[in-house]
N, C-alpha and C. Protein backbone atom coordinates (compact mmCIF):
# COMPACT_ATOMS: atom_id res chain seq x y z
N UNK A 1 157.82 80.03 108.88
CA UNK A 1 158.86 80.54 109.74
C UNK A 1 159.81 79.41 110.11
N UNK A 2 161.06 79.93 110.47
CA UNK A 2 161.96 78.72 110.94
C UNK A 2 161.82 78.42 112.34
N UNK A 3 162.23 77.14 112.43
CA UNK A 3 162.29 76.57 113.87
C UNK A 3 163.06 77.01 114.44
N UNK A 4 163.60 78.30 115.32
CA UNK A 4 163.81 78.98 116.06
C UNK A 4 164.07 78.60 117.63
N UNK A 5 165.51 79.09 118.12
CA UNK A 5 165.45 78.67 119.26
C UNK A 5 165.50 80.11 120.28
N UNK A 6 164.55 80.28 120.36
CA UNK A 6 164.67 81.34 121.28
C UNK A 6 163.19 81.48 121.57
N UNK A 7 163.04 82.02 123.43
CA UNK A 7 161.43 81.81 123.89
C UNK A 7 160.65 83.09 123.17
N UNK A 8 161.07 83.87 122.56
CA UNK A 8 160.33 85.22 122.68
C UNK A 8 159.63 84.96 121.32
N UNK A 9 159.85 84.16 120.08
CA UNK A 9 159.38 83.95 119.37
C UNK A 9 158.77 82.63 119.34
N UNK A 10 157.26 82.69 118.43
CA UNK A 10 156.46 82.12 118.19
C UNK A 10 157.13 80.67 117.51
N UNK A 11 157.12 79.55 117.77
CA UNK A 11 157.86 78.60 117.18
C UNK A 11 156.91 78.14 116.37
N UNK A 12 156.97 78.25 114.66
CA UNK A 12 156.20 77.44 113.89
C UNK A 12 157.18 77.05 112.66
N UNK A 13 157.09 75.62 112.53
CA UNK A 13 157.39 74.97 111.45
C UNK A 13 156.92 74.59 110.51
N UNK A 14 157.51 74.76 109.30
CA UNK A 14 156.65 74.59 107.81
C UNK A 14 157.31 73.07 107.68
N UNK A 15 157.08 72.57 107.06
CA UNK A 15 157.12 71.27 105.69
C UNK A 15 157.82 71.91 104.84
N UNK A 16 159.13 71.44 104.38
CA UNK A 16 160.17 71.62 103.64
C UNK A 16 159.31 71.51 102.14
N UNK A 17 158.47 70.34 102.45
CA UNK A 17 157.85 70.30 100.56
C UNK A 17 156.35 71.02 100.59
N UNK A 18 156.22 71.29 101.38
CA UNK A 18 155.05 72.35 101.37
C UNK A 18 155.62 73.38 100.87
N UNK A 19 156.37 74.13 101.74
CA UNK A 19 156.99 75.20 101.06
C UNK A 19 157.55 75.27 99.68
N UNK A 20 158.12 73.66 99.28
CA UNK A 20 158.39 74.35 97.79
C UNK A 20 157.42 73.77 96.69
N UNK A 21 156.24 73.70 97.41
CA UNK A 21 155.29 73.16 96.27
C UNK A 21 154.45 75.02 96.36
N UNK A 22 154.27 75.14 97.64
CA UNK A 22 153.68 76.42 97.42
C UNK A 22 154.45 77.89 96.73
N UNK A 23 155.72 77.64 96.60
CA UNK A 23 156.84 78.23 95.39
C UNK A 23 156.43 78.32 94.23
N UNK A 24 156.21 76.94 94.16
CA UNK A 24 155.79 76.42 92.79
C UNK A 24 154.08 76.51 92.50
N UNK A 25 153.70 76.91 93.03
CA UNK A 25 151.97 77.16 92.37
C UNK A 25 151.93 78.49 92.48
N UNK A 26 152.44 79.43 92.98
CA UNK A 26 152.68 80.77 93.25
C UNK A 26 153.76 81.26 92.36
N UNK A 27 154.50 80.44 91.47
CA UNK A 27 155.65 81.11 90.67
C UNK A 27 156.08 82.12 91.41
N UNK A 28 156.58 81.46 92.75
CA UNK A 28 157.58 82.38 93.10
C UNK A 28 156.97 83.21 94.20
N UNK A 29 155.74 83.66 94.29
CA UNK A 29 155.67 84.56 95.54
C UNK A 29 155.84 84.21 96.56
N UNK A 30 155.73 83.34 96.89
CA UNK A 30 155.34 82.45 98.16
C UNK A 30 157.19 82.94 98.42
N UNK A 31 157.86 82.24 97.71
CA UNK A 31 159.60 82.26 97.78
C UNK A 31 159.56 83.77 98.95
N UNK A 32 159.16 84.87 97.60
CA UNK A 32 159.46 86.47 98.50
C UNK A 32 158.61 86.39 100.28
N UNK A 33 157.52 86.21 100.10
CA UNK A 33 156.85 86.38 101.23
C UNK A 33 157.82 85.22 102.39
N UNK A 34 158.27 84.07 102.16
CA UNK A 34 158.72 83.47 103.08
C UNK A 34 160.11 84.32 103.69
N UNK A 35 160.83 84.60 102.62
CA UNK A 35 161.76 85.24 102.92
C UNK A 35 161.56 86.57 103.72
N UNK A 36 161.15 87.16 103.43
CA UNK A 36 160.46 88.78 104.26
C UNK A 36 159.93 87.64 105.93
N UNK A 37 158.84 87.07 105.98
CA UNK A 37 158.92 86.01 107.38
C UNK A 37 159.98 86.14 108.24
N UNK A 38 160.11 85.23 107.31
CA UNK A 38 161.80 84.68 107.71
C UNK A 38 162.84 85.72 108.63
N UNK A 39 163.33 86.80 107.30
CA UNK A 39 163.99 88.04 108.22
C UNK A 39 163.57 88.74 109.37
N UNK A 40 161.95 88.36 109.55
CA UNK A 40 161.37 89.25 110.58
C UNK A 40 161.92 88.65 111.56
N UNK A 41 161.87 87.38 111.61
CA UNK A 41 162.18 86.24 113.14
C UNK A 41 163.46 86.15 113.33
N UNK A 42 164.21 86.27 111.86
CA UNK A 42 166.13 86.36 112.60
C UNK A 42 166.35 88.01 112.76
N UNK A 43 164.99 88.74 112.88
CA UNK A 43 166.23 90.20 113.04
C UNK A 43 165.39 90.14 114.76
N UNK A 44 164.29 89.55 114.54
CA UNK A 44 163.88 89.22 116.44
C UNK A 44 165.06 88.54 117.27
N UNK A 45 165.82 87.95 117.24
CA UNK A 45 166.53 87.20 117.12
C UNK A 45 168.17 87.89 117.75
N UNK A 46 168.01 89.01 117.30
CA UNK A 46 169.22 89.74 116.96
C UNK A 46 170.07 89.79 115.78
N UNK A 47 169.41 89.08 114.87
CA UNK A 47 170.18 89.36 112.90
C UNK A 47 170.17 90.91 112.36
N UNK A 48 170.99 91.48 111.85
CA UNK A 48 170.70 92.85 111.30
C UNK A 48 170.44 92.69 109.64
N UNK A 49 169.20 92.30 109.48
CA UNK A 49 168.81 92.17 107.95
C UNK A 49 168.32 93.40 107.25
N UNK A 50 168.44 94.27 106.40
CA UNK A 50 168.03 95.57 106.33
C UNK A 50 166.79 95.32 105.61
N UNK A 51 165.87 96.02 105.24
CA UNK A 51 164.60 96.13 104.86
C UNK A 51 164.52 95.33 103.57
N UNK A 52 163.67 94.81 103.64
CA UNK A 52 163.23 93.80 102.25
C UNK A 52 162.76 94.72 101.07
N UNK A 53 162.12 95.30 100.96
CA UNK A 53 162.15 96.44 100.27
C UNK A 53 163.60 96.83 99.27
N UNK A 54 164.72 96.35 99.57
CA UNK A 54 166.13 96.56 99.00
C UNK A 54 166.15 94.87 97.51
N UNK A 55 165.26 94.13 97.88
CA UNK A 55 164.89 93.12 97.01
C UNK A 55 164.54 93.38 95.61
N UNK A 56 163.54 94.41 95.34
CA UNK A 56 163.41 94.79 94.09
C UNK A 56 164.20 95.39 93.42
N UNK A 57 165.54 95.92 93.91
CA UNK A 57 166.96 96.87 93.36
C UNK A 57 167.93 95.79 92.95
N UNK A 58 167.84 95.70 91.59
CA UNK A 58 168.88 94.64 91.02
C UNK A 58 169.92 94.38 91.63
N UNK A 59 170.71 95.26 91.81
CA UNK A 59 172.10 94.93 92.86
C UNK A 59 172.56 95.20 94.01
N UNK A 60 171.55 95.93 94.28
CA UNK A 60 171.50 96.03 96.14
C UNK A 60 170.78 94.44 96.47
N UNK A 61 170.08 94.07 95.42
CA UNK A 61 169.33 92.74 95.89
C UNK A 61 170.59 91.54 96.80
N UNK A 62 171.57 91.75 95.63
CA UNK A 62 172.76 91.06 95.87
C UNK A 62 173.29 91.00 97.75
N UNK A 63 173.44 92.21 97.99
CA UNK A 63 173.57 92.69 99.38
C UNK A 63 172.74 92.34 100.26
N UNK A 64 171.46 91.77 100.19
CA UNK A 64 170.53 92.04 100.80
C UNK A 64 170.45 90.40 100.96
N UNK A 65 170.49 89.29 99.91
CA UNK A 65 170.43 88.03 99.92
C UNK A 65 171.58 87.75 100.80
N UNK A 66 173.30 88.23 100.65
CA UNK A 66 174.01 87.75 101.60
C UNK A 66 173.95 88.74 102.95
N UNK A 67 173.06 89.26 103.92
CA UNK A 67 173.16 89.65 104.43
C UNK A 67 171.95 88.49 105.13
N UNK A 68 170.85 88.07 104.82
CA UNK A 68 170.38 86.82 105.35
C UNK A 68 170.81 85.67 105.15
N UNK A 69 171.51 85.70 104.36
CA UNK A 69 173.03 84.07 104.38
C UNK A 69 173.66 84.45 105.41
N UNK A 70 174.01 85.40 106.32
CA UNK A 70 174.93 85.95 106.83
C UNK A 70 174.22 85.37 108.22
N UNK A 71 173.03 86.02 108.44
CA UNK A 71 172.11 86.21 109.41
C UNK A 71 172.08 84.38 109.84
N UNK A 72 171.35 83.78 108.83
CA UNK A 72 170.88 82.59 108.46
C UNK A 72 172.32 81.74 109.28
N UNK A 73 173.03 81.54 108.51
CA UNK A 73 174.61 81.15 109.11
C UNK A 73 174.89 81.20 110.69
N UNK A 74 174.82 82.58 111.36
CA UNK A 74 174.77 82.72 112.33
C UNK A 74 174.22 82.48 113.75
N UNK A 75 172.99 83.16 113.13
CA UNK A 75 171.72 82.50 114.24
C UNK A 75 171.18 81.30 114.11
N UNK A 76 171.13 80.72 113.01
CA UNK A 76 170.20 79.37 113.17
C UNK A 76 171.24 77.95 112.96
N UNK A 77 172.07 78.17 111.95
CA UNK A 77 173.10 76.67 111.81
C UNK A 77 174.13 76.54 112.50
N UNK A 78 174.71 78.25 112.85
CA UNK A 78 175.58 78.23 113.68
C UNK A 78 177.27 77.90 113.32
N UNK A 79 177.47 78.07 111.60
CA UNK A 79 178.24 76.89 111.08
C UNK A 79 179.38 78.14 110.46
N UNK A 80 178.96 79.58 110.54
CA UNK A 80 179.76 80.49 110.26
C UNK A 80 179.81 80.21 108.61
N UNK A 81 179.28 79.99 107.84
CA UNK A 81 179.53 79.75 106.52
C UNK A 81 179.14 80.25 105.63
N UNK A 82 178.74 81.80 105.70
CA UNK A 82 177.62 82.29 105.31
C UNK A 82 177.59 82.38 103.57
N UNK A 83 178.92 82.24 102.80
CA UNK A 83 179.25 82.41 101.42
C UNK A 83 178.65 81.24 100.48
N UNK A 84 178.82 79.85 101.73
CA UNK A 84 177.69 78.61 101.19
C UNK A 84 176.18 78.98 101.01
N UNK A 85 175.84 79.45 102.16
CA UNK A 85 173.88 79.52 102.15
C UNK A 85 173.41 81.08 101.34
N UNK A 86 174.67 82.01 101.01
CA UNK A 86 174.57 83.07 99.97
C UNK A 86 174.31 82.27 98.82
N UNK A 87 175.45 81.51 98.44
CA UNK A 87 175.45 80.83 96.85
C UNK A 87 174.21 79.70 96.68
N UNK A 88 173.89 78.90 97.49
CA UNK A 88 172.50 78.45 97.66
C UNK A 88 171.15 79.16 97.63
N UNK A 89 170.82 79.93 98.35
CA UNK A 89 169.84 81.53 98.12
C UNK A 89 170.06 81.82 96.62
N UNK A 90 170.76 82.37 96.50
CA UNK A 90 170.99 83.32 94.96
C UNK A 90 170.65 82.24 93.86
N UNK A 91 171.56 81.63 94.01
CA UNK A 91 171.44 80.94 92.89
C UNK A 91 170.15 79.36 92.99
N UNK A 92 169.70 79.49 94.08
CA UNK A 92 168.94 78.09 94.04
C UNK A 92 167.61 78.54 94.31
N UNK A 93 167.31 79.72 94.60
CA UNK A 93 166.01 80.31 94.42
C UNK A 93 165.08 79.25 94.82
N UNK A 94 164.18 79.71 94.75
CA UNK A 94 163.15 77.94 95.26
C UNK A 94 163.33 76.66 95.82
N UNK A 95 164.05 76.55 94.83
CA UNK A 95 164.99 74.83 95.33
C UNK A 95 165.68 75.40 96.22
N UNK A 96 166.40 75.98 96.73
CA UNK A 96 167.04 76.70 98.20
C UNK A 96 165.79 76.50 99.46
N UNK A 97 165.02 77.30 99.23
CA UNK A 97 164.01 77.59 100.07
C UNK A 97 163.73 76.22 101.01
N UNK A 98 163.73 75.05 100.59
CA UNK A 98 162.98 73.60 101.88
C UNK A 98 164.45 73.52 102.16
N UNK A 99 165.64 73.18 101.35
CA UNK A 99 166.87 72.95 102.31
C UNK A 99 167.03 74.04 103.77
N UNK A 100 166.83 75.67 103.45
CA UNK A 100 166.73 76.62 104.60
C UNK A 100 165.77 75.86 105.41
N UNK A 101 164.77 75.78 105.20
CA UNK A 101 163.41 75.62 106.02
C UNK A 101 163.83 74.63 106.60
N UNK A 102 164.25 73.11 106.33
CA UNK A 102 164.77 71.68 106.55
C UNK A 102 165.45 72.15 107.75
């Protein structure tokens, strides 16, 4: 889960290379399951991430990755940039994953 600033959630931090070593011995599941995490604590948060479940639909997937770039952007970096941490997600898959977490 991310380091989170808000009291109502549980604050736990991963290891940026934990997480992408456990990517990498998991080919990848670990990636989905963090992400599903992840959305749970920014839609606690107040993020409107729609159901992960929209992940396995080839091009709704699309929608669904920038809608936690969106989230991501907002609630946690604060940096409004959300088209950067979309194109990072999508396309950096794994290797994305410890920079988010970082």
């Amino acid at each position: 889960m991310l380091l989170l600033s808000c009291k109502k959630i549980k604050r736990k931090r991963r290891d940026p290379i934990v997480v992408f070593l456990f990517s990498l011995i998991t080919l990848g599941m670990y990636f989905i399951y963090w992400l599903i995490v992840t959305k749970k604590d920014l839609n606690k948060i107040g993020a409107k991430i729609p159901t992960a479940w929209l992940l396995i639909i080839p091009i709704v997937s699309i929608y669904w990755y920038y809608k936690f770039a969106e989230a991501f952007s907002d609630k946690i970096t604060r940096d409004k940039s959300p088209v950067l941490w979309f194109v990072l997600l999508f396309f950096g898959g794994e290797f994305a994953e410890p920079i988010l977490q970082y």
